[in-house]
C-alpha atoms as a PDB file:
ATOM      1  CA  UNK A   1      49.638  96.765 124.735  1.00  0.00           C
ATOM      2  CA  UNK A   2      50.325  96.358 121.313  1.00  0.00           C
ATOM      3  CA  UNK A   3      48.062  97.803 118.193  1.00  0.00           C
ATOM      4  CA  UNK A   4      46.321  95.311 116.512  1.00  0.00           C
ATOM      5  CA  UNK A   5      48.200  95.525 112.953  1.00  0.00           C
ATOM      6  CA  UNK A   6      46.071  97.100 110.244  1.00  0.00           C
ATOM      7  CA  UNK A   7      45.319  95.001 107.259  1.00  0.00           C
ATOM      8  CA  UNK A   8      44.943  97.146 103.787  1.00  0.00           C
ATOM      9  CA  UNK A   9      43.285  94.832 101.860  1.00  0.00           C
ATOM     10  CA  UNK A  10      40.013  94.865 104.544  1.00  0.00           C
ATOM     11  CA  UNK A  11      40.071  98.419 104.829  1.00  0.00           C
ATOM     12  CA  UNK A  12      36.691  99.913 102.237  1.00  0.00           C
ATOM     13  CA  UNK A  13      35.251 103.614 102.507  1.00  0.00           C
ATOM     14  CA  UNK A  14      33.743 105.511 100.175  1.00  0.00           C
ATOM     15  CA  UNK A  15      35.201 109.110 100.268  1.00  0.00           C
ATOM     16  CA  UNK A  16      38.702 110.235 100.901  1.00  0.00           C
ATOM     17  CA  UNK A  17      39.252 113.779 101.500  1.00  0.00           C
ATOM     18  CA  UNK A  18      42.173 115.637 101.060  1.00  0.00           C
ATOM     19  CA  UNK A  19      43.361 118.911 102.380  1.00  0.00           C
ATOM     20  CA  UNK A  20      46.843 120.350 100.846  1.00  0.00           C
ATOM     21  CA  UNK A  21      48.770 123.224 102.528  1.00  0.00           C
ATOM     22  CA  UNK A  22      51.663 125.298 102.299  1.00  0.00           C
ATOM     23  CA  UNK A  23      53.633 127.471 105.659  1.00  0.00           C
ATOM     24  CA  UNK A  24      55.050 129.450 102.467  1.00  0.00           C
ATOM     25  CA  UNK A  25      51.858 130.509 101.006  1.00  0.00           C
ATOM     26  CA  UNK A  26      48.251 130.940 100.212  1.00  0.00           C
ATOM     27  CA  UNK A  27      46.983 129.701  96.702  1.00  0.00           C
ATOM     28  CA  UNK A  28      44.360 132.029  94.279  1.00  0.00           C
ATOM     29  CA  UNK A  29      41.381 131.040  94.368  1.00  0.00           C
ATOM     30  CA  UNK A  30      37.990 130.581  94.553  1.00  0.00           C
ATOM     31  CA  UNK A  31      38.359 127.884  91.739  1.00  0.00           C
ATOM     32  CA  UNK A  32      36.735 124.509  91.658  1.00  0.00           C
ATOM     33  CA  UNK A  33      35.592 121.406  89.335  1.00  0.00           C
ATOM     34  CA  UNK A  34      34.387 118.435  89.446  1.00  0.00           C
ATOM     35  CA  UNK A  35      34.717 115.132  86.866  1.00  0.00           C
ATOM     36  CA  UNK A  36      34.796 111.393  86.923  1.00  0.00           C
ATOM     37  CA  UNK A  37      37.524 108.590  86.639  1.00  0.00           C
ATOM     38  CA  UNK A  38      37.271 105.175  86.236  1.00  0.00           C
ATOM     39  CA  UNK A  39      34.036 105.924  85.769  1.00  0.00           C
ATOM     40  CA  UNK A  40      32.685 105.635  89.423  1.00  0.00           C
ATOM     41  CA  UNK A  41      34.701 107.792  91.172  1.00  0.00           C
ATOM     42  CA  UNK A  42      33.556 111.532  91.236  1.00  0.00           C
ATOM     43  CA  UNK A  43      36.603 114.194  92.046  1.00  0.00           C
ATOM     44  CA  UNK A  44      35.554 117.590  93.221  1.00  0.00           C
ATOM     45  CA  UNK A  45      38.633 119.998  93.745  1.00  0.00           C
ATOM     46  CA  UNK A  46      38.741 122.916  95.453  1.00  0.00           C
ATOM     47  CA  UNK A  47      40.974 126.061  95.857  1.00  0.00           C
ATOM     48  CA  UNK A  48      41.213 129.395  97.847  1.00  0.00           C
ATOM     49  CA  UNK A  49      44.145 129.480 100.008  1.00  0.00           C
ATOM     50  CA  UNK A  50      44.567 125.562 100.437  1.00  0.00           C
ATOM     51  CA  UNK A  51      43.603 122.849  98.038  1.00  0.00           C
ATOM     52  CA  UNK A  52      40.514 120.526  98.938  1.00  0.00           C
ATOM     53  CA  UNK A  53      40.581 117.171  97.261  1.00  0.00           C
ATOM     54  CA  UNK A  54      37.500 114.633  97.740  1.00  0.00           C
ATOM     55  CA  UNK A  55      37.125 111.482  95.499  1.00  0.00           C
ATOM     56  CA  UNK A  56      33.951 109.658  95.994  1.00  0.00           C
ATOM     57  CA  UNK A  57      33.045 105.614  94.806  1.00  0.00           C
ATOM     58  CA  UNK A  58      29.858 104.659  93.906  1.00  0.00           C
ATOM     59  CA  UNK A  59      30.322 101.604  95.711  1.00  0.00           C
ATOM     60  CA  UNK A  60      33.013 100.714  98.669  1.00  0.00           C
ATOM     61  CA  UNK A  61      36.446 100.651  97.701  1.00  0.00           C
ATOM     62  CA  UNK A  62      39.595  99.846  99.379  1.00  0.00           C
ATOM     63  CA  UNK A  63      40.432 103.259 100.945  1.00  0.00           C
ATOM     64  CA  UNK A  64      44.839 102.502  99.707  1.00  0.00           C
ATOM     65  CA  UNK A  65      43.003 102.458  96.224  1.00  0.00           C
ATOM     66  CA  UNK A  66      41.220 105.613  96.560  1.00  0.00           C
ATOM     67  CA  UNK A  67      44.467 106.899  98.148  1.00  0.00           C
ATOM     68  CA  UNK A  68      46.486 105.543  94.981  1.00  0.00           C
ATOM     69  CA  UNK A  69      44.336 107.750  92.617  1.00  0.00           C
ATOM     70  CA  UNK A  70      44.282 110.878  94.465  1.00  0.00           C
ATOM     71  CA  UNK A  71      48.536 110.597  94.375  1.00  0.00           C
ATOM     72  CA  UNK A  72      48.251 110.462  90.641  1.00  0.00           C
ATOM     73  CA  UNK A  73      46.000 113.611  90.777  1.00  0.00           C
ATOM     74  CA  UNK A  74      48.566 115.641  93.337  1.00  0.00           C
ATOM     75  CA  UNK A  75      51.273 114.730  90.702  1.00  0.00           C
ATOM     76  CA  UNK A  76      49.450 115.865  88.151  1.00  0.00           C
ATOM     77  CA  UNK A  77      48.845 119.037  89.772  1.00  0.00           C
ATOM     78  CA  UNK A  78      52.733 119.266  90.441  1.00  0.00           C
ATOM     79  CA  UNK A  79      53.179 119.264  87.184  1.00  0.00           C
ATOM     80  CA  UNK A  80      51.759 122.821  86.606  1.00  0.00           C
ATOM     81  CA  UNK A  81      52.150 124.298  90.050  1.00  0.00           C
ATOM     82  CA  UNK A  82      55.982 122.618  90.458  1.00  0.00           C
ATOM     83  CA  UNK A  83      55.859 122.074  94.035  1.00  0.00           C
ATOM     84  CA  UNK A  84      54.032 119.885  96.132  1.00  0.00           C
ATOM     85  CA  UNK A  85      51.599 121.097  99.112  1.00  0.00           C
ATOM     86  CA  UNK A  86      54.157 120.080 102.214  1.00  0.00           C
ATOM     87  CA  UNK A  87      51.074 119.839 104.731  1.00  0.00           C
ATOM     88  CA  UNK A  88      48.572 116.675 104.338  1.00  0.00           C
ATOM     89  CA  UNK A  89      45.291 115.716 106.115  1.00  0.00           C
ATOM     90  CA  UNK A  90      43.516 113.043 105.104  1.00  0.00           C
ATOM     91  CA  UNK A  91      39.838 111.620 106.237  1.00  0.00           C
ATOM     92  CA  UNK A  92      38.178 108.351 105.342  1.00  0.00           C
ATOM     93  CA  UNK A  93      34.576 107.811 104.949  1.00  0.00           C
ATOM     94  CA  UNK A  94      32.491 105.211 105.057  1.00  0.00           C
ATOM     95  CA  UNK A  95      28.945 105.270 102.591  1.00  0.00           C
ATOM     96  CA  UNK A  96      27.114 107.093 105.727  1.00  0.00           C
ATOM     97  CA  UNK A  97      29.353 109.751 105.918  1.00  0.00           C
ATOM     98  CA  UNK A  98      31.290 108.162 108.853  1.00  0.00           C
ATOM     99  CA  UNK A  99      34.632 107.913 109.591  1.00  0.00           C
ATOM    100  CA  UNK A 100      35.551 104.710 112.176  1.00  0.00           C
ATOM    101  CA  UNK A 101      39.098 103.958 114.193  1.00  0.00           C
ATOM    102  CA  UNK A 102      40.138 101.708 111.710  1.00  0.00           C
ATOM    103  CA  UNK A 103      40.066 104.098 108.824  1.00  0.00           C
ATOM    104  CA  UNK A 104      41.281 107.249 111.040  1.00  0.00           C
ATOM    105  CA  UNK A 105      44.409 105.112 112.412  1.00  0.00           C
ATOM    106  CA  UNK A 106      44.736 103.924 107.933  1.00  0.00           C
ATOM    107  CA  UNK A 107      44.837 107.741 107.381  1.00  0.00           C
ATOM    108  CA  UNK A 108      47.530 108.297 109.782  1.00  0.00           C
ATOM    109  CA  UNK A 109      49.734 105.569 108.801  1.00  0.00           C
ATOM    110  CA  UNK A 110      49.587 107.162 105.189  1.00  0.00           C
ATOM    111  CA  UNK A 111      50.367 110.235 106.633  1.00  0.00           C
ATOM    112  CA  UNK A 112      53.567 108.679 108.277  1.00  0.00           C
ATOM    113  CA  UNK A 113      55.084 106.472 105.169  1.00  0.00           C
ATOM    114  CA  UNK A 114      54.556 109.549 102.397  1.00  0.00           C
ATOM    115  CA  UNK A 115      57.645 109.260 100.322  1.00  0.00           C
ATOM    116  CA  UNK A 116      59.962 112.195 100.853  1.00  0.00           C
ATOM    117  CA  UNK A 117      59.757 112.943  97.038  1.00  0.00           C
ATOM    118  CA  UNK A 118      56.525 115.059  98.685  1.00  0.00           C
ATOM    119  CA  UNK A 119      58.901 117.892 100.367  1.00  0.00           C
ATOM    120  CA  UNK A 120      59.788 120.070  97.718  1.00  0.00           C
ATOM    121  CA  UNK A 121      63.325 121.658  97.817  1.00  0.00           C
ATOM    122  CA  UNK A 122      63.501 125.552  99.023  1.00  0.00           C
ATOM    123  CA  UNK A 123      64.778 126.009  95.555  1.00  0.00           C
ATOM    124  CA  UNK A 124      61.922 124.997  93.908  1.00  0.00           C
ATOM    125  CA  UNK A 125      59.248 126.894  96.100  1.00  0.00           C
ATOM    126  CA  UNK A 126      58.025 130.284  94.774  1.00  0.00           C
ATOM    127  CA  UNK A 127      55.455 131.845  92.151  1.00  0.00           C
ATOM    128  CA  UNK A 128      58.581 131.589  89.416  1.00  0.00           C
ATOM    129  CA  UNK A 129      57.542 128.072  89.633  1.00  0.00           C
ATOM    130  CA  UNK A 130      54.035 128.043  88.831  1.00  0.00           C
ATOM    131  CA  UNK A 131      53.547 127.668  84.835  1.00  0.00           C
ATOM    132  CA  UNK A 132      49.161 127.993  84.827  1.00  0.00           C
ATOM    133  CA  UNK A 133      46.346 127.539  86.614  1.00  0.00           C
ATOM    134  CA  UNK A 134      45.758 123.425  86.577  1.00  0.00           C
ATOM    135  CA  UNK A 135      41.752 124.567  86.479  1.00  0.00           C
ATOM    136  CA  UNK A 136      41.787 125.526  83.367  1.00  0.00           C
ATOM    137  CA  UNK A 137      42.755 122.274  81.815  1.00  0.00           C
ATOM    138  CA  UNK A 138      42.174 119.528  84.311  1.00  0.00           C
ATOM    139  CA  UNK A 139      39.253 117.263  83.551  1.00  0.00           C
ATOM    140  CA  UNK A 140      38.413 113.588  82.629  1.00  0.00           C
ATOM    141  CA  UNK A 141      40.414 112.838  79.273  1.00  0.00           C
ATOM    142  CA  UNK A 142      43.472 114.873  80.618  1.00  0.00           C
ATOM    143  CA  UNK A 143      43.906 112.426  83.961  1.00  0.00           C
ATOM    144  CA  UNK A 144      42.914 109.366  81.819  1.00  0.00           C
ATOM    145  CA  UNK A 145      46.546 110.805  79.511  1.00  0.00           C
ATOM    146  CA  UNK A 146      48.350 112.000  82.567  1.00  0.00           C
ATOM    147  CA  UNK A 147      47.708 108.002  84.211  1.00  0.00           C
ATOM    148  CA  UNK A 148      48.889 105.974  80.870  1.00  0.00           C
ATOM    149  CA  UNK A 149      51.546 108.827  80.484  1.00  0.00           C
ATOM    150  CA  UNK A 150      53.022 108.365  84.361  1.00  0.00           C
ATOM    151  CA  UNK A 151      53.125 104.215  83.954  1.00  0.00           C
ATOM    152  CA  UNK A 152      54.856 104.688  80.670  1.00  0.00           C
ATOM    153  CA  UNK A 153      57.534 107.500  82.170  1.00  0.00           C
ATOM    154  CA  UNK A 154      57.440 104.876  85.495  1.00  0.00           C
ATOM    155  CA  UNK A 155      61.113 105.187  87.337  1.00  0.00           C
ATOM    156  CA  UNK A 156      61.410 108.389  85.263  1.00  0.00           C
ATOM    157  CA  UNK A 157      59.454 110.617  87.243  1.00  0.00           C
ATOM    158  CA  UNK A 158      60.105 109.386  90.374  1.00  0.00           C
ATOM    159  CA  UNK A 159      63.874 110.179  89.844  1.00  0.00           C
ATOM    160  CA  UNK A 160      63.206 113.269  88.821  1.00  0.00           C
ATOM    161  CA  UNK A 161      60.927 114.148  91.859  1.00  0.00           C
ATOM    162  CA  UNK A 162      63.383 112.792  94.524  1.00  0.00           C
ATOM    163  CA  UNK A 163      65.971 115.062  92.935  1.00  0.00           C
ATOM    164  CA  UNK A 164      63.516 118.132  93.043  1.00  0.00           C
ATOM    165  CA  UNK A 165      62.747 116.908  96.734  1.00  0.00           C
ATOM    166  CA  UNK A 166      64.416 117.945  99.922  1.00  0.00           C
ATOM    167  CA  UNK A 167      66.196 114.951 100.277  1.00  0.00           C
ATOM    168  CA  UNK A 168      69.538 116.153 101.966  1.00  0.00           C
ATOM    169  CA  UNK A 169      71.623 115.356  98.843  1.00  0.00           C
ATOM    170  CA  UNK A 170      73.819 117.629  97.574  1.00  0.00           C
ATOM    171  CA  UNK A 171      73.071 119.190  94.686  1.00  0.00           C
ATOM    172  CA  UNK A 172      75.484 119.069  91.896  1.00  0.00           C
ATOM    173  CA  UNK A 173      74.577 115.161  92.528  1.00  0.00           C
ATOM    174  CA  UNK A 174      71.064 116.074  92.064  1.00  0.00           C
ATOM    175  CA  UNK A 175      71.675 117.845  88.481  1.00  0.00           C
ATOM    176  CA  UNK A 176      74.137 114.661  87.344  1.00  0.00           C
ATOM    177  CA  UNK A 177      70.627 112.644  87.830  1.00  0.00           C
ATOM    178  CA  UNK A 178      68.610 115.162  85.816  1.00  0.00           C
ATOM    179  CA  UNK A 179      70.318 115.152  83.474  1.00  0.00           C
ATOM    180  CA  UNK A 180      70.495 111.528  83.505  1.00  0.00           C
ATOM    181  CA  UNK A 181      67.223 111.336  83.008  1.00  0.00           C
ATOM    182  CA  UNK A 182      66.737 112.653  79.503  1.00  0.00           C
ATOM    183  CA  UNK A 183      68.479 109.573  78.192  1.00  0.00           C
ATOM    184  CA  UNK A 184      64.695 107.852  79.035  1.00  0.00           C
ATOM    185  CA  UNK A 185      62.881 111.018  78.408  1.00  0.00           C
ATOM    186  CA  UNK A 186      64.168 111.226  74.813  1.00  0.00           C
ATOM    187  CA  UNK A 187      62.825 107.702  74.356  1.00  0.00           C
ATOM    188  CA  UNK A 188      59.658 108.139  75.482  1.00  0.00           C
ATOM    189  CA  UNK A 189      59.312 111.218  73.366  1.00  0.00           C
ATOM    190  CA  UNK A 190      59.437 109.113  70.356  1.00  0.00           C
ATOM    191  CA  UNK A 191      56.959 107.474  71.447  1.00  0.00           C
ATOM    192  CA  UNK A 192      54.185 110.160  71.653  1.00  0.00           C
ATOM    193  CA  UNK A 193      55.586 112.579  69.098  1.00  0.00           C
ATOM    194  CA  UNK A 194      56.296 111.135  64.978  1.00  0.00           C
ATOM    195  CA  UNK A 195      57.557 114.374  64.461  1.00  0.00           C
ATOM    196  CA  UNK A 196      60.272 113.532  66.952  1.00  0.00           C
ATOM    197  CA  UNK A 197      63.842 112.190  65.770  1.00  0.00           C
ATOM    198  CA  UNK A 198      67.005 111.176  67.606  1.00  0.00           C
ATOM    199  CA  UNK A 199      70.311 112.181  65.960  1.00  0.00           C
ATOM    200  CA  UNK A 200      73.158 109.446  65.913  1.00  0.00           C
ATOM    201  CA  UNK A 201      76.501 110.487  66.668  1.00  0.00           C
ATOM    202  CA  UNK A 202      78.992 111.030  63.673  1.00  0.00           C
ATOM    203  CA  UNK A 203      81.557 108.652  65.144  1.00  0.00           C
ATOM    204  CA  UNK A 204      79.728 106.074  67.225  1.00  0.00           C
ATOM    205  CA  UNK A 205      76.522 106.307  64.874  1.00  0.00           C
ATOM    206  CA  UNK A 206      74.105 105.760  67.348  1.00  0.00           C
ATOM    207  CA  UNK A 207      72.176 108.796  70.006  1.00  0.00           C
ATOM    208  CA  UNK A 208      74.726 109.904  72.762  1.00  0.00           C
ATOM    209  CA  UNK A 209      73.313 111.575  75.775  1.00  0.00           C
ATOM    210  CA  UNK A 210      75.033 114.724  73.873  1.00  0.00           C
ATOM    211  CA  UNK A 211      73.000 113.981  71.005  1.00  0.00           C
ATOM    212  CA  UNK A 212      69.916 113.199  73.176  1.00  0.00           C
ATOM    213  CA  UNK A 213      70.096 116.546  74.375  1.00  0.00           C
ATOM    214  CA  UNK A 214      70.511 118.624  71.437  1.00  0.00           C
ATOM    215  CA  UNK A 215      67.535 117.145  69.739  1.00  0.00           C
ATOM    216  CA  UNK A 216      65.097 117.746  72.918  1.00  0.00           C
ATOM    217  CA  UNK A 217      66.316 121.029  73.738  1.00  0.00           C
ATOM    218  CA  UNK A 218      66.349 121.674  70.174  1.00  0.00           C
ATOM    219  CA  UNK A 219      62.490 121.041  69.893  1.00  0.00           C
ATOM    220  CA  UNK A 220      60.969 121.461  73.189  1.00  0.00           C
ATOM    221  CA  UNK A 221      63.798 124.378  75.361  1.00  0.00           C
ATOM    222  CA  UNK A 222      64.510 127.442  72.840  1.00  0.00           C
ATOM    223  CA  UNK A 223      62.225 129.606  75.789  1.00  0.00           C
ATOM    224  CA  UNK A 224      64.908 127.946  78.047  1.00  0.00           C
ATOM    225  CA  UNK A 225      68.355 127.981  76.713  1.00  0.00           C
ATOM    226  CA  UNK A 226      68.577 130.656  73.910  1.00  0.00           C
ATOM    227  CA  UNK A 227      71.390 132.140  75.684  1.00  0.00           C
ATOM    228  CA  UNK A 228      73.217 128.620  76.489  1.00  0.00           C
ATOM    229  CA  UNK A 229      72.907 127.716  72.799  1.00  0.00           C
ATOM    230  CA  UNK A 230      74.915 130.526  71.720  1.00  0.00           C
ATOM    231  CA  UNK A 231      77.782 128.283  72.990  1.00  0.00           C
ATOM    232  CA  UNK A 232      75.857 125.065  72.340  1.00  0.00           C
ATOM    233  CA  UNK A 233      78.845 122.760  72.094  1.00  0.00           C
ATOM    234  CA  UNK A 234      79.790 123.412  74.741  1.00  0.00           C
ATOM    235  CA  UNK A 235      77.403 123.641  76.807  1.00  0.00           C
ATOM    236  CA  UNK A 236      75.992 120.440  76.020  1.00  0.00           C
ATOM    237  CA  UNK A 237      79.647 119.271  76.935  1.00  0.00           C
ATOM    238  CA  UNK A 238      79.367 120.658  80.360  1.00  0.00           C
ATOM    239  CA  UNK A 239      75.678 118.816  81.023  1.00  0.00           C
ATOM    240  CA  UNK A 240      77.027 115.707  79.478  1.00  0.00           C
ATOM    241  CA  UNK A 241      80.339 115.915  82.001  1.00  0.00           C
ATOM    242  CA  UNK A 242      78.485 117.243  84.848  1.00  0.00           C
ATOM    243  CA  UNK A 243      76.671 113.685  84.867  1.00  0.00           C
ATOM    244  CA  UNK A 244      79.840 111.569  84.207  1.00  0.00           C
ATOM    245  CA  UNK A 245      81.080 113.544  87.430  1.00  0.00           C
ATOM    246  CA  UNK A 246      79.011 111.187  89.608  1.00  0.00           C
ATOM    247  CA  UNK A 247      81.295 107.928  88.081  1.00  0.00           C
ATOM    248  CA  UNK A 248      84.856 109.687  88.247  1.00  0.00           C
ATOM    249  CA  UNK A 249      87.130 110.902  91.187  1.00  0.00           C
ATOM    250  CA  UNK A 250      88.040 114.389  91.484  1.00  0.00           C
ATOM    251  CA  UNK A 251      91.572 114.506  89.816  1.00  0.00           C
ATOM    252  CA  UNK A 252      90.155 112.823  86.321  1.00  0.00           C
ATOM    253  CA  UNK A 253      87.492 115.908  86.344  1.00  0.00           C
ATOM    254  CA  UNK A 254      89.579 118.092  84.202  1.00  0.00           C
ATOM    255  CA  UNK A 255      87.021 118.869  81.407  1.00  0.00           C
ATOM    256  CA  UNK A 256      84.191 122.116  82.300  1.00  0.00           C
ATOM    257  CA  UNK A 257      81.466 120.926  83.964  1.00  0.00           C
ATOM    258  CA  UNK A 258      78.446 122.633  86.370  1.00  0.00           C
ATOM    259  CA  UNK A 259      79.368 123.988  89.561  1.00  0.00           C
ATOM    260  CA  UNK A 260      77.244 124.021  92.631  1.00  0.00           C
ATOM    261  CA  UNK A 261      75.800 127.532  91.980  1.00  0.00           C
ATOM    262  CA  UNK A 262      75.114 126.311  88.357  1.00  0.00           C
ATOM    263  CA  UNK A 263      73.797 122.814  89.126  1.00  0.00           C
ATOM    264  CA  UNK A 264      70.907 124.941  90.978  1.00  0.00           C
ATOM    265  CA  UNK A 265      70.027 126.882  88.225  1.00  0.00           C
ATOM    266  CA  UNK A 266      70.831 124.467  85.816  1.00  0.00           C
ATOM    267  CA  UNK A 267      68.397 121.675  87.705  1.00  0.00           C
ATOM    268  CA  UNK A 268      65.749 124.530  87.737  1.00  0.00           C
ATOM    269  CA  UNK A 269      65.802 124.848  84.097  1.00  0.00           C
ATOM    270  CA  UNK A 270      66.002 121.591  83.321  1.00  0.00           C
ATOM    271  CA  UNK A 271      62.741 121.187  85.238  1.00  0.00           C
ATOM    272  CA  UNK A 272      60.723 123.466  83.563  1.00  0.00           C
ATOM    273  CA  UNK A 273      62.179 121.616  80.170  1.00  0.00           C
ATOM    274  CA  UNK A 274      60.619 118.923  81.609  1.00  0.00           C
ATOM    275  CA  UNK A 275      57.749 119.952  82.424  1.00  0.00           C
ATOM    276  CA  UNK A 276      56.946 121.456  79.242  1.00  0.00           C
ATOM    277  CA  UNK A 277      57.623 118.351  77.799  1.00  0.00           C
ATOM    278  CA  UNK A 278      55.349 116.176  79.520  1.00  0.00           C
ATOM    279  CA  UNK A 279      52.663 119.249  79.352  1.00  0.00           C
ATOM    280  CA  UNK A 280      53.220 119.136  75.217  1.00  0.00           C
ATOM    281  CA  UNK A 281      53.143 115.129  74.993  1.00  0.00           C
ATOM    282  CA  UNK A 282      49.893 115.531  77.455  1.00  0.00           C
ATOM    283  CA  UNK A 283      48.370 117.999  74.771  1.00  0.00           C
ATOM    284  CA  UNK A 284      48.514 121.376  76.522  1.00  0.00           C
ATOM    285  CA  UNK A 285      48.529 124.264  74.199  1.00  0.00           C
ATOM    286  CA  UNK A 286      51.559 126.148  74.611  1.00  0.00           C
ATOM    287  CA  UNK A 287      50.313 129.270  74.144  1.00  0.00           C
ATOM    288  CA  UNK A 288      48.492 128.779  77.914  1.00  0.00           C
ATOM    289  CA  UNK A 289      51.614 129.333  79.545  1.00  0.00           C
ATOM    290  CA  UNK A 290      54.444 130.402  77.795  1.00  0.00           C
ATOM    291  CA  UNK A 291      54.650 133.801  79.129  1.00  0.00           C
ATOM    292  CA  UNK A 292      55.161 132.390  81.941  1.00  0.00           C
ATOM    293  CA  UNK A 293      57.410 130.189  80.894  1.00  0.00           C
ATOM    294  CA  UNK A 294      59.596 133.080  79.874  1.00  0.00           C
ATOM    295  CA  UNK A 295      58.995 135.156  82.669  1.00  0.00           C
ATOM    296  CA  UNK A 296      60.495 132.283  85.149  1.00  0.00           C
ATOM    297  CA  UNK A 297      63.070 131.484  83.140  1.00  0.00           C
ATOM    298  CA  UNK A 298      64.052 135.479  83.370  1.00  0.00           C
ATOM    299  CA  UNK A 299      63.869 135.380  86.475  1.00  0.00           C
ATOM    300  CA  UNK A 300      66.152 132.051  86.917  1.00  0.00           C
ATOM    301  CA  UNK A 301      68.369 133.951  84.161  1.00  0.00           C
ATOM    302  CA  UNK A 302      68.755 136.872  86.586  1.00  0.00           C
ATOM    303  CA  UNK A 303      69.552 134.930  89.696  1.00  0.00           C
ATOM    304  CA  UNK A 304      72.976 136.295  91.659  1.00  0.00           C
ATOM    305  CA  UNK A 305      74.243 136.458  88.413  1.00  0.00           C
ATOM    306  CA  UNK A 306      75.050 132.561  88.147  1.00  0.00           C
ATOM    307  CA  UNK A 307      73.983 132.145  84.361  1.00  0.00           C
ATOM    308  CA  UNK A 308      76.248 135.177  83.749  1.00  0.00           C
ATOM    309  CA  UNK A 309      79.263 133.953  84.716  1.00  0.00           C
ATOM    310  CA  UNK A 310      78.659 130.404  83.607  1.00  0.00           C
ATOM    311  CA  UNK A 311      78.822 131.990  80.189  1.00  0.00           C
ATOM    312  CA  UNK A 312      81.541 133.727  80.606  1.00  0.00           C
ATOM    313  CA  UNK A 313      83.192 130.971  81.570  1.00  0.00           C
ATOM    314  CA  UNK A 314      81.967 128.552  78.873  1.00  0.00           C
ATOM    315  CA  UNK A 315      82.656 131.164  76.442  1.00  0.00           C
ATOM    316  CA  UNK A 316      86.837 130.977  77.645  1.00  0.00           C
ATOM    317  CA  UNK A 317      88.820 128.650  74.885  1.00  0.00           C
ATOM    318  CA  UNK A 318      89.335 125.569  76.939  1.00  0.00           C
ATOM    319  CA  UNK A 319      87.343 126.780  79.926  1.00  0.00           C
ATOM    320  CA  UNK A 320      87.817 124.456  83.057  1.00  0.00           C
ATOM    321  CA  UNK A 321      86.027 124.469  86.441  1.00  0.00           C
ATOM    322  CA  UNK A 322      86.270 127.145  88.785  1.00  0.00           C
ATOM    323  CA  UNK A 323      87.754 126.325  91.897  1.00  0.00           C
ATOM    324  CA  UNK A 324      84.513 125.479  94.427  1.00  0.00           C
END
């Protein structure tokens, strides 16, 4: 016999609960703290080992709502841990403390739709990832920034999460898109930072994705690419080709541009640039994390000796791929 089909917009509670795991690894803890949004919805969060989640309405509340908020908090989270927790549960609550069929089989469904974006790549998972402890900062006024901040950034951030995501595609495609995406990042920048400007190309006189580079890397990734900006032409040539790989065949790739090797490191460090650009326009004092910063990006420096040879390489008078 078929389910009787669940209708979202007559499904209330009052508290969601939200328990996020990892096979990989235990999380510090104890840490916790609680604070309001929207101003009648309490959020307590809770860490040792696993990360507890409840967000609790004064009054009943579609339960996808409720849902929708807690996302924005798990991506805000992301943000400073750079993963996401691959294991879910999730429990609905009524306003006695009760949790019916109808809001057990809701939780389940949500369970079953959640967007791949959610798996984080095997590159991506590790302490190198990890830039502070979210505790320290997280509150009211930071997720009231971190929800105007995501709706501006909009299509954005979800590219840039699918492309951190194991999503089965390969990954010198993945780089091409994250790279793509500071064309919109450098926009958006102006937006939230006067201080900002975007350099027009000599010959075109307008920004170039070149251009767009140089002036974010230039104020927001020294920590990242002091040693790639020793060759700085061109290796902003290389990012710039490695994305204009993704509209050319193969025989019309004859300028350098990032191998597979390279598009994994190269992806890595162009997430933590963009992290630490989102933390900045969010208002996060640098000094919280940039020794950790610099201690990931070391460690990124020092893996199997890919950002060693890419220099070499770029460093070669008309250097050209390496066969793959």
């Amino acid at each position: 016999m078929e389910s009787k089909k669940l209708n979202e917009n007559s499904i209330f509670c009052r508290t969601i609960k939200i328990q996020l795991c990892s096979d990989n690894s235990l999380l510090s803890g104890p840490y916790s703290k609680d604070f309001h949004i929207k101003d009648c919805i309490k959020v307590t969060i809770e860490q040792m080992g696993i990360i507890q989640i409840k967000l609790t309405s004064e009054k009943d509340i579609l339960a996808k709502e409720l849902f929708v908020e807690f996302q924005k908090i798990e991506k805000l989270i992301m943000l400073f841990n750079g993963i996401f927790m691959e294991n879910l549960k999730i429990r609905f609550l009524d306003a006695s403390g009760n949790s019916n069929n109808e809001l057990i089989n809701f939780a389940e469904k949500l369970k079953k739709r959640r967007l791949t974006y959610f798996k984080t790549a095997d590159a991506y998972l590790g302490s190198n990832t990890t830039l502070m402890n979210y505790f320290d900062v997280i509150n009211q006024p930071l997720f009231d920034k971190w929800c105007s901040l995501l709706d501006e950034l909009d299509i954005i951030h979800t590219l840039l999460l699918y492309n951190t995501a194991d999503t089965g595609m390969p990954v010198t495609i993945k780089c091409a898109f994250i790279i793509e995406c500071y064309e919109s990042l450098s926009e958006l920048i102006l937006v939230y930072n006067k201080n900002f400007k975007l350099t027009k190309d000599a010959n075109i006189h307008k920004p170039t994705l070149k251009t767009r580079l140089d002036d974010v890397i230039s104020k927001y990734g020294n920590e990242v690419f002091i040693d790639e900006y020793q060759k700085k032409d061109i290796f902003l040539k290389t990012l710039v080709n490695s994305r204009n790989n993704i509209m050319h065949i193969k025989r019309n790739q004859k300028k350098p541009y990032l191998n597979g090797p390279e598009s994994v490191l190269y992806s890595m460090k162009l997430v933590f640039l963009y992290r630490k650009i989102l933390l900045s326009l969010l208002g996060i004092d640098f000094k919280l994390y940039s020794e950790k910063l610099k201690e990931s990006i070391k460690a990124w420096n020092n893996w199997q000796s890919v950002q060693e040879r890419f220099l070499k390489r770029i460093s070669c008078k008309g250097a050209v791929n390496e066969q793959q």
